[in-house]
PDB file of N, CA and C in Angstrom:
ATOM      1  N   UNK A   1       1.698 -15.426 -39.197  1.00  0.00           N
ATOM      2  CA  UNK A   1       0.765 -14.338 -38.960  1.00  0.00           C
ATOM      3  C   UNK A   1       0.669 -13.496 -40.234  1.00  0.00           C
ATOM      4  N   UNK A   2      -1.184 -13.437 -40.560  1.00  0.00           N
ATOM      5  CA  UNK A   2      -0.392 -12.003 -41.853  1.00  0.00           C
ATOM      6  C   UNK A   2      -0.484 -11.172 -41.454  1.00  0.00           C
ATOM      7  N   UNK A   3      -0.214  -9.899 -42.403  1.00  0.00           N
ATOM      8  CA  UNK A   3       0.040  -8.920 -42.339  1.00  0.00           C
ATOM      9  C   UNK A   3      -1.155  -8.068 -41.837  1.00  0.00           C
ATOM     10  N   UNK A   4      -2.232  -8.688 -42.421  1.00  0.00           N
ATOM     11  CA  UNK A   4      -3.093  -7.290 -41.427  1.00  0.00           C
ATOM     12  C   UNK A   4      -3.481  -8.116 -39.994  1.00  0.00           C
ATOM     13  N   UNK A   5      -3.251  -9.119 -39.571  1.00  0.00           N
ATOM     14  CA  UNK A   5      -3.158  -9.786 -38.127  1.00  0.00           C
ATOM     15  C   UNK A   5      -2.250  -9.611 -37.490  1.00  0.00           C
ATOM     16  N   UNK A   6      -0.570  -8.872 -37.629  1.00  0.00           N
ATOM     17  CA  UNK A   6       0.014  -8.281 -37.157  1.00  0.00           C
ATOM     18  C   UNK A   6       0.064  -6.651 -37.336  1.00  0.00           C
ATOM     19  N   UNK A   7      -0.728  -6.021 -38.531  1.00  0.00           N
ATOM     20  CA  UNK A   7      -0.854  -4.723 -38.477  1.00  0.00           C
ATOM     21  C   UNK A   7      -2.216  -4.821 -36.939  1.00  0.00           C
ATOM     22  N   UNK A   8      -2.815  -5.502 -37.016  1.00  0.00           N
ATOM     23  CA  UNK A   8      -3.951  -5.039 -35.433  1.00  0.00           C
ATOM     24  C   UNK A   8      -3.550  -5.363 -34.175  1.00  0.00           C
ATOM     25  N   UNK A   9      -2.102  -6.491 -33.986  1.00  0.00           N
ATOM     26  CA  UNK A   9      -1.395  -6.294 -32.988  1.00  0.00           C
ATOM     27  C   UNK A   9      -0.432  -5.281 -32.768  1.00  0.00           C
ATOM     28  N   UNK A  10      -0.256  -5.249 -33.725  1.00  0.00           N
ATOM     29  CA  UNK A  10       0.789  -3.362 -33.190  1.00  0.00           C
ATOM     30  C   UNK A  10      -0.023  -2.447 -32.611  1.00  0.00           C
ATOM     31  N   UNK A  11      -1.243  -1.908 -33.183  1.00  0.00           N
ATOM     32  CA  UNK A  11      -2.396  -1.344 -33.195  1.00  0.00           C
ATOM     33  C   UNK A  11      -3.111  -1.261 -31.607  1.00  0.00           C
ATOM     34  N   UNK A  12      -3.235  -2.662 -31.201  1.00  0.00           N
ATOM     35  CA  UNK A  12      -3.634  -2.926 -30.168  1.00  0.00           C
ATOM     36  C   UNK A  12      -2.502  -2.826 -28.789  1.00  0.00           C
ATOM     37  N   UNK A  13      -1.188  -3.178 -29.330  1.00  0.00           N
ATOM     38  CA  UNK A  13       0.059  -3.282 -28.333  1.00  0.00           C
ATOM     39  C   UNK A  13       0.098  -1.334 -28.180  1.00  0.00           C
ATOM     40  N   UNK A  14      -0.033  -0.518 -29.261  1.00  0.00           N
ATOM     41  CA  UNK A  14      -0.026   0.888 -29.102  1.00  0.00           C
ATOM     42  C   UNK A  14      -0.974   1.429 -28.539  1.00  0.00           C
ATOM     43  N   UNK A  15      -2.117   1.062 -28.128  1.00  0.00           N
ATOM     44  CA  UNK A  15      -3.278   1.350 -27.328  1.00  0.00           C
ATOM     45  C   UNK A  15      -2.855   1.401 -26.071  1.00  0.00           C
ATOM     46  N   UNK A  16      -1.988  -0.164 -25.363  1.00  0.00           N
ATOM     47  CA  UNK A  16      -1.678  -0.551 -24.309  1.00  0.00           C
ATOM     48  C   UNK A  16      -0.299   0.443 -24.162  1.00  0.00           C
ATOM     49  N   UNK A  17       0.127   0.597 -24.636  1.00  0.00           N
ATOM     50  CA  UNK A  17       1.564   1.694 -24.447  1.00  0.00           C
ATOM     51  C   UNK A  17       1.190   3.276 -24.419  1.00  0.00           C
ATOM     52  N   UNK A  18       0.104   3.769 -24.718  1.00  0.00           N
ATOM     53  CA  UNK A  18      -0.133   5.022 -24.220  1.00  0.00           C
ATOM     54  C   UNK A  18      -1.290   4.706 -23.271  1.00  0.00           C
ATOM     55  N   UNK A  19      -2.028   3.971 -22.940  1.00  0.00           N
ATOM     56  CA  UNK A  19      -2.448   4.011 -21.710  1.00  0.00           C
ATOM     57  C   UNK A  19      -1.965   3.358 -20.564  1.00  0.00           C
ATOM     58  N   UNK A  20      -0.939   2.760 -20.686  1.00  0.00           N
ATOM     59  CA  UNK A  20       0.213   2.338 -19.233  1.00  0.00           C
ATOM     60  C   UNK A  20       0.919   3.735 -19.177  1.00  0.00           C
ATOM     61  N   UNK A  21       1.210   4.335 -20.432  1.00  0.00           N
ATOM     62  CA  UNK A  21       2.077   6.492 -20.257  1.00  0.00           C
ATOM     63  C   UNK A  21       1.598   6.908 -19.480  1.00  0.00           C
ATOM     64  N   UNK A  22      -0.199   6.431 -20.016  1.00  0.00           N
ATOM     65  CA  UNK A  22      -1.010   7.758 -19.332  1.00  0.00           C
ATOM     66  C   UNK A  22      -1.102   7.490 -17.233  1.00  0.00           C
ATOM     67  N   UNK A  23      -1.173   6.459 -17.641  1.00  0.00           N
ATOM     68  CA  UNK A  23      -1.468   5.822 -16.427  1.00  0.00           C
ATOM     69  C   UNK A  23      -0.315   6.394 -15.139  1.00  0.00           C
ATOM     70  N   UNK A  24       1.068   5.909 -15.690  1.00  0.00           N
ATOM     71  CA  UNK A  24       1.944   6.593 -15.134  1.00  0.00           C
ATOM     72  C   UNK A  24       2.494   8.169 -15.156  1.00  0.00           C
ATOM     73  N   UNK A  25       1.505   9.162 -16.167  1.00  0.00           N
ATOM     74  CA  UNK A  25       1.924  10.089 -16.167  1.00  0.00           C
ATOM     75  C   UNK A  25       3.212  10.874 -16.822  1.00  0.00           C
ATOM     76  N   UNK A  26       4.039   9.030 -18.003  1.00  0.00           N
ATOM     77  CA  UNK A  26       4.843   9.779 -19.013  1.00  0.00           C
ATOM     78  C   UNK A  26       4.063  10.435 -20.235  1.00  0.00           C
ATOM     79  N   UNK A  27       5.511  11.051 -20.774  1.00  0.00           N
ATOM     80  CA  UNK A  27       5.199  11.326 -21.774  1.00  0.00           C
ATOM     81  C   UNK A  27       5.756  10.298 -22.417  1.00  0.00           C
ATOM     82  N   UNK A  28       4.819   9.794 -24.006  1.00  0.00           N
ATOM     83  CA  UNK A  28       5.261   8.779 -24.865  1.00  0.00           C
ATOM     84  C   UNK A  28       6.360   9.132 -26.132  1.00  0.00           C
ATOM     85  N   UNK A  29       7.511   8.516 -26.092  1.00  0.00           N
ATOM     86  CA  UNK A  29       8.224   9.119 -27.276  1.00  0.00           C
ATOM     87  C   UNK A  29       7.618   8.023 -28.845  1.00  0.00           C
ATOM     88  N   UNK A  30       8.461   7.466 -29.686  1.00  0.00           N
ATOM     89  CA  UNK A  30       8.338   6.866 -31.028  1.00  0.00           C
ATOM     90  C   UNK A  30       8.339   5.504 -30.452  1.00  0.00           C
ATOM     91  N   UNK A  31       9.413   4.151 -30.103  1.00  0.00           N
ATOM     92  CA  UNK A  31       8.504   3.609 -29.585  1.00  0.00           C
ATOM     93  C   UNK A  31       8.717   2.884 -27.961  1.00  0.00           C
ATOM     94  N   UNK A  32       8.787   4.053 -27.355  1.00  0.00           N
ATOM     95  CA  UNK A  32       9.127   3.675 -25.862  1.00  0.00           C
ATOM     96  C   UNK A  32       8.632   5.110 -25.105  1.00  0.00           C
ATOM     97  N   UNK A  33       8.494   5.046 -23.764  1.00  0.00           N
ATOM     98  CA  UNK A  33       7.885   5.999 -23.228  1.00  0.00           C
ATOM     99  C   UNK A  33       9.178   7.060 -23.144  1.00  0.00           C
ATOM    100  N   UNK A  34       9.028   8.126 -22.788  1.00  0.00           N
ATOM    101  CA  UNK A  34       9.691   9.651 -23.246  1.00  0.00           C
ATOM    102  C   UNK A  34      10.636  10.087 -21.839  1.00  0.00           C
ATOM    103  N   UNK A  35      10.809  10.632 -21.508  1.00  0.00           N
ATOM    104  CA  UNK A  35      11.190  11.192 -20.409  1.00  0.00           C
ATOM    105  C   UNK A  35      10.214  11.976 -19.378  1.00  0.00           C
ATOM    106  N   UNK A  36      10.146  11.100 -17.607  1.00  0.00           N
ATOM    107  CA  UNK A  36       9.259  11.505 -17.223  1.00  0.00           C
ATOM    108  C   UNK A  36       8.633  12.800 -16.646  1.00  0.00           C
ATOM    109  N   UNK A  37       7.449  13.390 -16.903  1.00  0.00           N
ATOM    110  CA  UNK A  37       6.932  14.566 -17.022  1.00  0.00           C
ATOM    111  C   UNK A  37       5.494  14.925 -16.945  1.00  0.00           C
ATOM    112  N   UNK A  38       4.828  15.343 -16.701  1.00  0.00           N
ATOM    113  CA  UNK A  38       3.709  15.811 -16.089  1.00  0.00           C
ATOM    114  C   UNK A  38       2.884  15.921 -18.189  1.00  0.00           C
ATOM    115  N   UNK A  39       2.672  14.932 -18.338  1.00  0.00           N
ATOM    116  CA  UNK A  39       1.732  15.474 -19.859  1.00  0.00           C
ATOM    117  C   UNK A  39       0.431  15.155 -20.295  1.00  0.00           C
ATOM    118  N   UNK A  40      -0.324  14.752 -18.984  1.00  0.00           N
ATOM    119  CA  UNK A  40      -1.447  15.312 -18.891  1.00  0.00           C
ATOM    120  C   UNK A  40      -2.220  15.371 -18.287  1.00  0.00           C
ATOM    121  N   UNK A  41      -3.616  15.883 -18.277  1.00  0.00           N
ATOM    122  CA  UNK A  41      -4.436  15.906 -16.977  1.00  0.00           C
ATOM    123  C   UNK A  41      -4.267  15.277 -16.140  1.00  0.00           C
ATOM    124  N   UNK A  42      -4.566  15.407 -15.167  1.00  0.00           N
ATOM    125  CA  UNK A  42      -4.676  13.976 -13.960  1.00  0.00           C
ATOM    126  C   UNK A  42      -5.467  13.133 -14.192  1.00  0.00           C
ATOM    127  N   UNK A  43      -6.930  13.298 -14.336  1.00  0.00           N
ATOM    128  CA  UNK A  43      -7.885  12.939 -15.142  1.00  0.00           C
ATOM    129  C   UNK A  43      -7.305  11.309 -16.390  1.00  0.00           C
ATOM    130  N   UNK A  44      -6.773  11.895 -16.632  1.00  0.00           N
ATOM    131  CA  UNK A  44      -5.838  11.107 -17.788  1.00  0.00           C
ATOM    132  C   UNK A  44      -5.824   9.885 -16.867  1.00  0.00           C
ATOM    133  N   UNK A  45      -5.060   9.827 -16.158  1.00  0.00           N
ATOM    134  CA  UNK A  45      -4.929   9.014 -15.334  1.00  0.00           C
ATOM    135  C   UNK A  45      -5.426   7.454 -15.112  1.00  0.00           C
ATOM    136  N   UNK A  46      -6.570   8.562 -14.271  1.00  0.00           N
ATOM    137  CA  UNK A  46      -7.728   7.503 -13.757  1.00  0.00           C
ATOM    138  C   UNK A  46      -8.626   6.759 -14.754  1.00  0.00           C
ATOM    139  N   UNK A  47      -8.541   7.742 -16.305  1.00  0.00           N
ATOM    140  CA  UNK A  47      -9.219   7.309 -17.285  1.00  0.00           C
ATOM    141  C   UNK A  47      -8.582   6.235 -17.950  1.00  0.00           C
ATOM    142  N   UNK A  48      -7.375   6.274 -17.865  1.00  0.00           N
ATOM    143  CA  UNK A  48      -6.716   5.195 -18.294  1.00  0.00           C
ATOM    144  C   UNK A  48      -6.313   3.571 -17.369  1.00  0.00           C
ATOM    145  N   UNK A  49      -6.213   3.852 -16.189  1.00  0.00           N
ATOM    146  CA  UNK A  49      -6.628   3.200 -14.934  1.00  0.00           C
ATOM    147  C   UNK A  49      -7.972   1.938 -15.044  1.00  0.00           C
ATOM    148  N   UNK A  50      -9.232   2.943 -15.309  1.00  0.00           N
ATOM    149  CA  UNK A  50      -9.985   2.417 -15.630  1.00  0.00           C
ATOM    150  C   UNK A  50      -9.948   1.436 -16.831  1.00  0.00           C
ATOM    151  N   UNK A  51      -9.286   1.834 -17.761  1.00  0.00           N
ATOM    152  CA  UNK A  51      -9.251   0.980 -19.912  1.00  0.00           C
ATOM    153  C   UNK A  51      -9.026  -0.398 -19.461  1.00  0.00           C
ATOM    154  N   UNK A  52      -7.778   0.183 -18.567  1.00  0.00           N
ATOM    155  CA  UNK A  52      -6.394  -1.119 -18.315  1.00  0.00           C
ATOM    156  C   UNK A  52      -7.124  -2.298 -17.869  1.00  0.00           C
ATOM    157  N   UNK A  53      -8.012  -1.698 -16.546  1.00  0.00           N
ATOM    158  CA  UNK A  53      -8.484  -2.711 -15.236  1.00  0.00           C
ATOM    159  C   UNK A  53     -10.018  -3.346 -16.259  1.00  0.00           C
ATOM    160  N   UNK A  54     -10.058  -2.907 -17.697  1.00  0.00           N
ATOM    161  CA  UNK A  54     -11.681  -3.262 -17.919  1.00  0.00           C
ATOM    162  C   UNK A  54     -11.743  -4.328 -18.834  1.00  0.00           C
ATOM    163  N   UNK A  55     -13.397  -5.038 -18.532  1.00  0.00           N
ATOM    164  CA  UNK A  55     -13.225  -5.850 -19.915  1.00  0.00           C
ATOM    165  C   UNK A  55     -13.033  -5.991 -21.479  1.00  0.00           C
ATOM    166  N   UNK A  56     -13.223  -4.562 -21.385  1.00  0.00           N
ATOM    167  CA  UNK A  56     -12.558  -3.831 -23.467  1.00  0.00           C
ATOM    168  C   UNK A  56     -10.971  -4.257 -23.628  1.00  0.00           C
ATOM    169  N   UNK A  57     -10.474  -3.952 -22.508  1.00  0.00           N
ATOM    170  CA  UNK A  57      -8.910  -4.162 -22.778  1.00  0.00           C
ATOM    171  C   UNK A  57      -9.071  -5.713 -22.334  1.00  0.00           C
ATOM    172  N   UNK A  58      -8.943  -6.430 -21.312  1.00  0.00           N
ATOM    173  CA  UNK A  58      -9.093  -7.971 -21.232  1.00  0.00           C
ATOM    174  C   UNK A  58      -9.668  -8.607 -22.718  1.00  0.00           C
ATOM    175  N   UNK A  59     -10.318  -8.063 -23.328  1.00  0.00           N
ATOM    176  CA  UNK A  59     -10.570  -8.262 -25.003  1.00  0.00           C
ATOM    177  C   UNK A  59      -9.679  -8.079 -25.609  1.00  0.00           C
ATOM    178  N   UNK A  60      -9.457  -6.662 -25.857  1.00  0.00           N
ATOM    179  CA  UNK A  60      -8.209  -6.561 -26.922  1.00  0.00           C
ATOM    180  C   UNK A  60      -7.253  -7.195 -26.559  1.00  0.00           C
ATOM    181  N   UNK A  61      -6.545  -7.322 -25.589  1.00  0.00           N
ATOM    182  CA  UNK A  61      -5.652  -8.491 -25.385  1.00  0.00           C
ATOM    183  C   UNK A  61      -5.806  -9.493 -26.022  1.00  0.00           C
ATOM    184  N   UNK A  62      -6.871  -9.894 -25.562  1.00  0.00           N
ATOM    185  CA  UNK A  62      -6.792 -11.897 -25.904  1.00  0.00           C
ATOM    186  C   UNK A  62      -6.746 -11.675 -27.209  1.00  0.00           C
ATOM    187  N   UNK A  63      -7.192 -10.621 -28.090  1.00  0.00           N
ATOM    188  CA  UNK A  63      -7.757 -10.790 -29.258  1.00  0.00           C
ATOM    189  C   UNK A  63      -6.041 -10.550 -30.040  1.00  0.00           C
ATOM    190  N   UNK A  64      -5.053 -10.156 -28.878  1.00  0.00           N
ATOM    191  CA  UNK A  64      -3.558  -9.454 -29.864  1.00  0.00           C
ATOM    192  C   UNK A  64      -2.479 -10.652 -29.136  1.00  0.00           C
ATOM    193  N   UNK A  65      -3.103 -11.684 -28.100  1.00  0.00           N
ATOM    194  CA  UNK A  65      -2.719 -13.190 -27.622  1.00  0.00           C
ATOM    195  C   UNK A  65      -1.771 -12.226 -26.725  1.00  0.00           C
ATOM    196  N   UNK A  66      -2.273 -11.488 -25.664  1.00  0.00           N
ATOM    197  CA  UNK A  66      -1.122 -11.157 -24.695  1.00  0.00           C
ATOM    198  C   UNK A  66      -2.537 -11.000 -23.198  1.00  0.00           C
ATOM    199  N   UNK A  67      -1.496 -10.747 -22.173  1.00  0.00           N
ATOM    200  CA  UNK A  67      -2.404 -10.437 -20.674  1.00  0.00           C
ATOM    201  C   UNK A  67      -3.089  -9.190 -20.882  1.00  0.00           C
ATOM    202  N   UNK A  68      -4.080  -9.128 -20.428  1.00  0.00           N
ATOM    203  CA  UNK A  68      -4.277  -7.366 -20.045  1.00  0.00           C
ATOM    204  C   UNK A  68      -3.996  -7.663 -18.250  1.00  0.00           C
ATOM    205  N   UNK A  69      -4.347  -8.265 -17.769  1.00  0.00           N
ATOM    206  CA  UNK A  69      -4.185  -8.675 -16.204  1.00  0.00           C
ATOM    207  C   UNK A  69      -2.464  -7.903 -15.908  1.00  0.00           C
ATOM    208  N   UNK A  70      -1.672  -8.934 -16.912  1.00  0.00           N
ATOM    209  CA  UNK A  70      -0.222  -9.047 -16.498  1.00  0.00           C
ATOM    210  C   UNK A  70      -0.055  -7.291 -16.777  1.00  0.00           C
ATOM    211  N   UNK A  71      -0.339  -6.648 -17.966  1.00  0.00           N
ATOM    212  CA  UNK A  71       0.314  -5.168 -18.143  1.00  0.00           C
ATOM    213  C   UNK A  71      -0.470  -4.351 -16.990  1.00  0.00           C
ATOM    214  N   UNK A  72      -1.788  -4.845 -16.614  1.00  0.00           N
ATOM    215  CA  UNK A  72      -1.912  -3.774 -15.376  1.00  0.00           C
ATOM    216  C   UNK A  72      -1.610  -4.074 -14.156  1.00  0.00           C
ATOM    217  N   UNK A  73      -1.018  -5.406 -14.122  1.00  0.00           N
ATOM    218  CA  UNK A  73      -0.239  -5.514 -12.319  1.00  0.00           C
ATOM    219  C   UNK A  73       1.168  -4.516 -12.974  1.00  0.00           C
ATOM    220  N   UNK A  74       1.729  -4.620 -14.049  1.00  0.00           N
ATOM    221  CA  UNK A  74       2.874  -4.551 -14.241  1.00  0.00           C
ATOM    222  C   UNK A  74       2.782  -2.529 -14.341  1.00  0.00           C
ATOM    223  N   UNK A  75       2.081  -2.373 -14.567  1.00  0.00           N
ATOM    224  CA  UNK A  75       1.597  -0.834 -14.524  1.00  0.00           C
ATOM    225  C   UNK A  75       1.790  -0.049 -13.067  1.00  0.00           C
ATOM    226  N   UNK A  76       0.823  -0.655 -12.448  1.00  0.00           N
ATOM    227  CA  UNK A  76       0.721  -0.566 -10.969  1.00  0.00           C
ATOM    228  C   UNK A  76       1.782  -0.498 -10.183  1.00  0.00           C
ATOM    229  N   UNK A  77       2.408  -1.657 -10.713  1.00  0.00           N
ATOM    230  CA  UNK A  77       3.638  -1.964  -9.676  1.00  0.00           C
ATOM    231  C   UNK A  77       4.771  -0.463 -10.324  1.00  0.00           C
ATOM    232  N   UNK A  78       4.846  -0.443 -11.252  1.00  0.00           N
ATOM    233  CA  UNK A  78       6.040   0.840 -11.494  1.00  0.00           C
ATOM    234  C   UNK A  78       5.386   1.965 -11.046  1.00  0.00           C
ATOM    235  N   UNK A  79       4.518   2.348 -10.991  1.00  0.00           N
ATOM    236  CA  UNK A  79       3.433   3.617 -10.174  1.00  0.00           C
ATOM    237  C   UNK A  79       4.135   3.456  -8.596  1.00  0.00           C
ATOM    238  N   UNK A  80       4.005   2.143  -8.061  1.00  0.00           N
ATOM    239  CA  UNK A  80       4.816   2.147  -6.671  1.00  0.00           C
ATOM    240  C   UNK A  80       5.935   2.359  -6.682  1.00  0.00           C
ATOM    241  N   UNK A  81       6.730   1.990  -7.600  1.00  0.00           N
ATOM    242  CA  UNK A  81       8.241   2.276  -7.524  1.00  0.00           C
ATOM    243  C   UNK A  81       8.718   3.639  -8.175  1.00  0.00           C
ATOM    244  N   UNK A  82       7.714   4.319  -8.424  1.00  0.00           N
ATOM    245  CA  UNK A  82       8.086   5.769  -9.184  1.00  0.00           C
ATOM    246  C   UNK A  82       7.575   6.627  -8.266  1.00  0.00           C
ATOM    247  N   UNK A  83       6.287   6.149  -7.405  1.00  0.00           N
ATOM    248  CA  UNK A  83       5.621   7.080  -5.780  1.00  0.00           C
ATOM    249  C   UNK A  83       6.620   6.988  -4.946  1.00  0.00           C
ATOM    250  N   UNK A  84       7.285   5.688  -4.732  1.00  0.00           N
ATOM    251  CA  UNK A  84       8.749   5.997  -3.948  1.00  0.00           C
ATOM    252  C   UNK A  84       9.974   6.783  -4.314  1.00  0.00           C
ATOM    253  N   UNK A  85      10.205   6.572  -5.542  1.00  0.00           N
ATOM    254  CA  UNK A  85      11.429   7.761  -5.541  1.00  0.00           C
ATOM    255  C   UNK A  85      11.020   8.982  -5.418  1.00  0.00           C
ATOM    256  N   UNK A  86       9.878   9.046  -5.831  1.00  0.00           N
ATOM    257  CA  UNK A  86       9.751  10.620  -5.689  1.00  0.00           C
ATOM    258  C   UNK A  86       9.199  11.262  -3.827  1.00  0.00           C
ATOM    259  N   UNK A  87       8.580  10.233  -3.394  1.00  0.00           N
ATOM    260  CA  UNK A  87       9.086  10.437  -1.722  1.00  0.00           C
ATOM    261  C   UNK A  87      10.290  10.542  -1.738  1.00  0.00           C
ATOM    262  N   UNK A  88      11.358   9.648  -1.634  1.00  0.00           N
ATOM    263  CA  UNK A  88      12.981   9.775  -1.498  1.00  0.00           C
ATOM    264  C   UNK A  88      13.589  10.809  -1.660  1.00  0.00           C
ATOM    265  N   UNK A  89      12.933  11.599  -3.454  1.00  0.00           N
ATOM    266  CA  UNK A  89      13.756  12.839  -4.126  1.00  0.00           C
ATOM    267  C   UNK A  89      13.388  13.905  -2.780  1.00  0.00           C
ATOM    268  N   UNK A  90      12.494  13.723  -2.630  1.00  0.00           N
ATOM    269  CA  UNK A  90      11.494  14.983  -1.568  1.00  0.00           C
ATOM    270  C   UNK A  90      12.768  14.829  -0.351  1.00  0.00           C
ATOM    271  N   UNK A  91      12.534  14.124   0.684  1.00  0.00           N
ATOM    272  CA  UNK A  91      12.858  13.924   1.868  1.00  0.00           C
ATOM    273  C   UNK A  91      14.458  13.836   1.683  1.00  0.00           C
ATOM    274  N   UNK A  92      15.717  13.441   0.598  1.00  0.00           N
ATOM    275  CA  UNK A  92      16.434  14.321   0.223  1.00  0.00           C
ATOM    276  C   UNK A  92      16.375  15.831  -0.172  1.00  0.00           C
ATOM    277  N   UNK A  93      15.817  16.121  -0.441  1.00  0.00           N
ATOM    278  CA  UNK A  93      15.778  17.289  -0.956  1.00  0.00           C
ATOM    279  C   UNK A  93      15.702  17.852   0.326  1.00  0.00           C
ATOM    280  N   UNK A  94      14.503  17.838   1.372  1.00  0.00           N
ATOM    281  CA  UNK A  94      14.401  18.093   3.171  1.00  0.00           C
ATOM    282  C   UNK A  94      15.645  18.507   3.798  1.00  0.00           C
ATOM    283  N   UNK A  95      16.404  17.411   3.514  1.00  0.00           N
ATOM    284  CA  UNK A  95      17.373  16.931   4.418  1.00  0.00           C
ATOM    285  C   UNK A  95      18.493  17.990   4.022  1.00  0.00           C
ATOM    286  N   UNK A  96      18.706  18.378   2.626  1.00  0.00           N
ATOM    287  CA  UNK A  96      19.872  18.994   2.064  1.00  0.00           C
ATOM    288  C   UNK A  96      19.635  20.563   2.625  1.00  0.00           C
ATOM    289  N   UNK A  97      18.261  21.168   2.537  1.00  0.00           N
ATOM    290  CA  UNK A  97      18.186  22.172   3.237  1.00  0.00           C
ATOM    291  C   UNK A  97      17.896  22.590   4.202  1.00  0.00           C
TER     292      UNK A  97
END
């Protein structure tokens, strides 16, 4: 691979890493997501929701030889497992007082 064909897969892999953040609502640190926290609109969200699920990103993918399919089941699915703990934290939290 050269160098500027792996400088546009980083490029493109960093696109996909702040909009799976946004998606889930982290914050992004240097190069892994941050500690989780409310950092930004909600809005954010759905806008990023949308990138993931579209044919721009199903492009940039193929074009950086990875899924866009696979990172937004894989998105989704931690959104379910992060909507559950935070039911859990709640209904502990209920229970303690």
């Amino acid at each position: 691979m050269t160098d500027c064909a792996e400088a546009v897969r980083d490029l493109v892999l960093a696109i996909f890493r702040l909009a799976v953040c946004d998606y889930l609502g982290l914050s992004y640190g240097h190069d892994s997501p941050d500690r989780l926290r409310r950092c930004r609109r909600p809005s954010a969200a759905a806008d990023a929701g949308l990138f993931l699920a579209s044919a721009w990103a199903a492009h940039l993918a193929d074009l950086a030889g990875f899924s866009s399919e696979l990172v937004w089941r894989e998105a989704r699915s931690r959104m379910k497992v992060m909507s559950h703990a935070v039911a859990n934290d709640l209904a502990d939290q209920e229970l303690a007082a």
